[in-house]
N, C-alpha and C. Protein backbone atom coordinates (compact mmCIF):
# COMPACT_ATOMS: atom_id res chain seq x y z
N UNK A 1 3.35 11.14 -42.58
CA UNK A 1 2.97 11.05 -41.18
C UNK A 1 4.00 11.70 -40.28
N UNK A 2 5.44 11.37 -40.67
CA UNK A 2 6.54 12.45 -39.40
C UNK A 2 6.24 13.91 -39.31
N UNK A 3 5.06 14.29 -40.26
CA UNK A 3 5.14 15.68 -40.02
C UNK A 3 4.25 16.09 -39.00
N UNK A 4 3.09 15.42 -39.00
CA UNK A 4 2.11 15.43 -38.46
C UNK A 4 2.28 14.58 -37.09
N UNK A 5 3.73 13.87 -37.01
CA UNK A 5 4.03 13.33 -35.49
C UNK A 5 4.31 14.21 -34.65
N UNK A 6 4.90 15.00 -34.74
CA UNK A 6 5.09 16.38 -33.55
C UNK A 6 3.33 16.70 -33.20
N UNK A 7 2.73 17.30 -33.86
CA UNK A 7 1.30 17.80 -34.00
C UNK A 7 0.08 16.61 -32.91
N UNK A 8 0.40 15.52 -33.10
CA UNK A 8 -0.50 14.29 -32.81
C UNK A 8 -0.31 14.17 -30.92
N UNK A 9 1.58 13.68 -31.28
CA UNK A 9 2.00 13.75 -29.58
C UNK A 9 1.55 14.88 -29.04
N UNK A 10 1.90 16.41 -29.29
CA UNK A 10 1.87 17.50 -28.46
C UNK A 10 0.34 17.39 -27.98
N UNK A 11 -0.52 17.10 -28.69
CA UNK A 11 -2.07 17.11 -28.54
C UNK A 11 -2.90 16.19 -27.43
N UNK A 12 -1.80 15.04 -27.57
CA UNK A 12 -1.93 13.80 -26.84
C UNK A 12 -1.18 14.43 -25.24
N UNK A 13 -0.47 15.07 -25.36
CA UNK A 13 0.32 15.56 -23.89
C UNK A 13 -0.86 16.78 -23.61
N UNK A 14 -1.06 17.33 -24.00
CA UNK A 14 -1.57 18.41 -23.29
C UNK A 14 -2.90 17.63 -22.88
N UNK A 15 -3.41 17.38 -23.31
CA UNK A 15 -4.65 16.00 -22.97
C UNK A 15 -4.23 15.56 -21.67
N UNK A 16 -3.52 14.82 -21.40
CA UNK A 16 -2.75 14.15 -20.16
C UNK A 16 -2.71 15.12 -19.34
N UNK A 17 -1.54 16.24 -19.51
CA UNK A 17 -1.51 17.07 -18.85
C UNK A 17 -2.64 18.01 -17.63
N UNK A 18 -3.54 18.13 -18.89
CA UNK A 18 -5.18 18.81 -18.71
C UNK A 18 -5.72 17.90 -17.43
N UNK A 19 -5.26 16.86 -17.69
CA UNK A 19 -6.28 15.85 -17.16
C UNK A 19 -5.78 15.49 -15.80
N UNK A 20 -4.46 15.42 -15.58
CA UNK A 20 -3.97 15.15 -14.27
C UNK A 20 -3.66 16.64 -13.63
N UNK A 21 -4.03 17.92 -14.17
CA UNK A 21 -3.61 18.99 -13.12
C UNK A 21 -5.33 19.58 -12.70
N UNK A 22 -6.44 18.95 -13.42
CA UNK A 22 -7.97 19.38 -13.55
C UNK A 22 -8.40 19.94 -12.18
N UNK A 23 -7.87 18.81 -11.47
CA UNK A 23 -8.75 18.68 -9.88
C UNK A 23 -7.84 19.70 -8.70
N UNK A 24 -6.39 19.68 -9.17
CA UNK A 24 -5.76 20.60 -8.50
C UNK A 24 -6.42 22.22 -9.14
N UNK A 25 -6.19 22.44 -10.14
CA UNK A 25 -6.94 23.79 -10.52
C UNK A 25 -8.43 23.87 -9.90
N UNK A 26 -9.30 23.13 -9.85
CA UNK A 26 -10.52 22.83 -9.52
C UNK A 26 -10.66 23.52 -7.89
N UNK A 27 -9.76 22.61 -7.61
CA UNK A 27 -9.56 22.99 -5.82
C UNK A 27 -9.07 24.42 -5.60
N UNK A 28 -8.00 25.35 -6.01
CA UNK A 28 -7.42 26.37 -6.33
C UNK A 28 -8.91 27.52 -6.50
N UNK A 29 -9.97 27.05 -7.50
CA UNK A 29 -10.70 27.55 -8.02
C UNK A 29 -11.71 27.41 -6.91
N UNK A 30 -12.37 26.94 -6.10
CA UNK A 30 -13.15 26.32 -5.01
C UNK A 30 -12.77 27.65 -4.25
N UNK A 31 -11.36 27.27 -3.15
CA UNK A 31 -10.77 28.07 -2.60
C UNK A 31 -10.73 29.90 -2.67
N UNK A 32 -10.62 30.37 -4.33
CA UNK A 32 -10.37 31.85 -4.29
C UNK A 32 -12.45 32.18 -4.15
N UNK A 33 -12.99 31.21 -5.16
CA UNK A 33 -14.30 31.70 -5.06
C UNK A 33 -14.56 32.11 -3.24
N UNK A 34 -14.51 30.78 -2.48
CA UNK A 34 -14.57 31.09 -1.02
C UNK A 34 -14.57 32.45 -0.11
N UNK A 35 -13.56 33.10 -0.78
CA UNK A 35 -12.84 33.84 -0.16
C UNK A 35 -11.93 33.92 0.70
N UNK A 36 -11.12 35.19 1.07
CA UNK A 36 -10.13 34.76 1.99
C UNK A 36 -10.62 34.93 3.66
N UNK A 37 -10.08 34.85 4.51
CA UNK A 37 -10.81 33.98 6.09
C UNK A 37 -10.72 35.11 6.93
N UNK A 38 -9.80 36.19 6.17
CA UNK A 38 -10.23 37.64 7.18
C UNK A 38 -11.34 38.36 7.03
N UNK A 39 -11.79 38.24 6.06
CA UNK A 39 -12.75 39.24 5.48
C UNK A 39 -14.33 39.08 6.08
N UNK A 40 -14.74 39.95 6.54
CA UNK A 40 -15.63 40.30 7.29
C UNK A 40 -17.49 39.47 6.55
N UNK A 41 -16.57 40.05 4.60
CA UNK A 41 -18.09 39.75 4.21
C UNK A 41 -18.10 38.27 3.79
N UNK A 42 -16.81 37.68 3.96
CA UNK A 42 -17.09 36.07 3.86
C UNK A 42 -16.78 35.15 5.57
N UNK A 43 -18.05 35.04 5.65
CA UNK A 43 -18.54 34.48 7.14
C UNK A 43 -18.14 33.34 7.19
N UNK A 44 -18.85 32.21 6.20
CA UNK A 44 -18.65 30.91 6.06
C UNK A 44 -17.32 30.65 5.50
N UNK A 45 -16.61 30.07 5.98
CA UNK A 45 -15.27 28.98 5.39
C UNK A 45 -15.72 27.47 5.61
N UNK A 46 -15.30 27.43 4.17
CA UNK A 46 -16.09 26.25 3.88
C UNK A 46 -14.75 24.71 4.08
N UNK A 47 -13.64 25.61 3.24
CA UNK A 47 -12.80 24.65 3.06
C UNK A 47 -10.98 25.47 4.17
N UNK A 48 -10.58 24.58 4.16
CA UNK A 48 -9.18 24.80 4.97
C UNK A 48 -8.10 24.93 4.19
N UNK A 49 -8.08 24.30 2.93
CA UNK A 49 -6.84 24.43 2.35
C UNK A 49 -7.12 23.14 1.12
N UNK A 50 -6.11 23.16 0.62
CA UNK A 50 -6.13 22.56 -0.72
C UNK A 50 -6.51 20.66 -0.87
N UNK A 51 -6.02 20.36 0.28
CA UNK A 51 -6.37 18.64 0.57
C UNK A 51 -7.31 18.62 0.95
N UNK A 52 -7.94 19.49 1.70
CA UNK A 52 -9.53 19.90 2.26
C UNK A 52 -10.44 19.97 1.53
N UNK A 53 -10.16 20.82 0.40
CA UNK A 53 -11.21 20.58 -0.59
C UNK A 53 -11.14 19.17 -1.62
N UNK A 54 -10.14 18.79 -1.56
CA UNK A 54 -10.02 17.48 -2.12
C UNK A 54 -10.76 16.63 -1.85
N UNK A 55 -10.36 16.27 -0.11
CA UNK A 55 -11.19 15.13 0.65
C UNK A 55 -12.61 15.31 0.38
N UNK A 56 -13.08 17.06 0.91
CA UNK A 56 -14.24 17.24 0.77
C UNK A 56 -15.34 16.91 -0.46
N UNK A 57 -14.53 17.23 -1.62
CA UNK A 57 -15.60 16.85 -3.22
C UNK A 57 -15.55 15.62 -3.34
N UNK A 58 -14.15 14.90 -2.78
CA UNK A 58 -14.57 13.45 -2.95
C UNK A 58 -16.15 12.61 -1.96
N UNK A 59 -15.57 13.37 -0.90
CA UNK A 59 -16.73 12.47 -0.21
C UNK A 59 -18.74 13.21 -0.36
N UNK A 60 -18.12 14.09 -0.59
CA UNK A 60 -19.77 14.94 -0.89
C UNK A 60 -20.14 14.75 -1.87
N UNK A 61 -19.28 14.94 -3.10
CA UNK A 61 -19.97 15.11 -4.23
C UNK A 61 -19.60 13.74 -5.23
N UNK A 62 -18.39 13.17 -4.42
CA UNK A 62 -18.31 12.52 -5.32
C UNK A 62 -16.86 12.46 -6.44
N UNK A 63 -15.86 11.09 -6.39
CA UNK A 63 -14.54 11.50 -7.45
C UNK A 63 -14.94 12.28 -8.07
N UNK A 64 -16.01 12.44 -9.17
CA UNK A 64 -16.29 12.29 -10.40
C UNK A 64 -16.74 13.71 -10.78
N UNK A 65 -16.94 14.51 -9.55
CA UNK A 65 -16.48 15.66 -9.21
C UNK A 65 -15.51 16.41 -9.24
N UNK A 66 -14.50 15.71 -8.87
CA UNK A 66 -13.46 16.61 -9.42
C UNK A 66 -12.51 16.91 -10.64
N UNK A 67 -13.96 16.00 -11.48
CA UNK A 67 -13.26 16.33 -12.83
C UNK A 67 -14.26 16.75 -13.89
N UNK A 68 -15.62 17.42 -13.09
CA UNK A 68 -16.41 18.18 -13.45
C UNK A 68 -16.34 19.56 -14.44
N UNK A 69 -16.38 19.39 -15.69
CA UNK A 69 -16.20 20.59 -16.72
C UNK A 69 -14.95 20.01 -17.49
N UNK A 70 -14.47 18.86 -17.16
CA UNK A 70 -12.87 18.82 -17.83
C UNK A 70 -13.04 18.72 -19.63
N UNK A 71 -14.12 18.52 -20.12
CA UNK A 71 -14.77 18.85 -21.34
C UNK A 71 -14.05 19.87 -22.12
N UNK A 72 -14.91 20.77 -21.75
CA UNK A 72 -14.72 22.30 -21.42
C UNK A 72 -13.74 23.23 -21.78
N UNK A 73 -13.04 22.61 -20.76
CA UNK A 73 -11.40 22.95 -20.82
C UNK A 73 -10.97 21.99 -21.46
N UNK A 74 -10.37 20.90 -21.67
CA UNK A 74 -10.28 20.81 -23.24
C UNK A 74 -10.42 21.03 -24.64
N UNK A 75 -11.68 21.46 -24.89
CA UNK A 75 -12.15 22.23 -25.59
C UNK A 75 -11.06 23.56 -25.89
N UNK A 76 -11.61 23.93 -24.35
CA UNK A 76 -10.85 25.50 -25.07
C UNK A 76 -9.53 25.63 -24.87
N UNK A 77 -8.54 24.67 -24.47
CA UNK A 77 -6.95 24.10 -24.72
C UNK A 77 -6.55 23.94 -25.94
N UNK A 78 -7.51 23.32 -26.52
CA UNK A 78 -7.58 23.22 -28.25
C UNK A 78 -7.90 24.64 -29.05
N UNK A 79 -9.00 25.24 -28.53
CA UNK A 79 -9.65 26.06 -29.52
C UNK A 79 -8.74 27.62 -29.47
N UNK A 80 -8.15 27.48 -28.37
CA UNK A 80 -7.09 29.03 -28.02
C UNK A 80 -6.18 29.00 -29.16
């Protein structure tokens, strides 16, 4: 089993890891889709900044939202 203890923890951290940075990447990801606020061909701004979209998925869509796809990406944290 000590060999396979390095292997078990690291797997178990990146898990954690994945899981508490999800909603910040999420928001990051929200944001570039948006576009940026000079640009002529993106009219609508939807969100203001990074707590903005936070507040916002919580109350629209829902916590449970912002941890929408975290599957996914786990998955492919593992499978890389």
């Amino acid at each position: 089993m000590s060999a396979l203890k390095p292997l078990v923890y690291g797997g178990l951290a990146s898990i954690k890891v994945e899981r508490s940075t999800f909603p910040i990447d999420l928001t990051k990801t929200r944001l570039q889709i948006q576009g940026p606020k000079n640009d002529a061909n993106f009219k609508e701004i939807r969100y203001g900044g990074m707590l903005h979209v936070l507040v916002r998925i919580g109350r629209e869509e829902g916590p449970k939202a912002l941890y929408s796809g975290i599957l996914l990406g786990e998955l492919w944290l593992h499978v890389r």
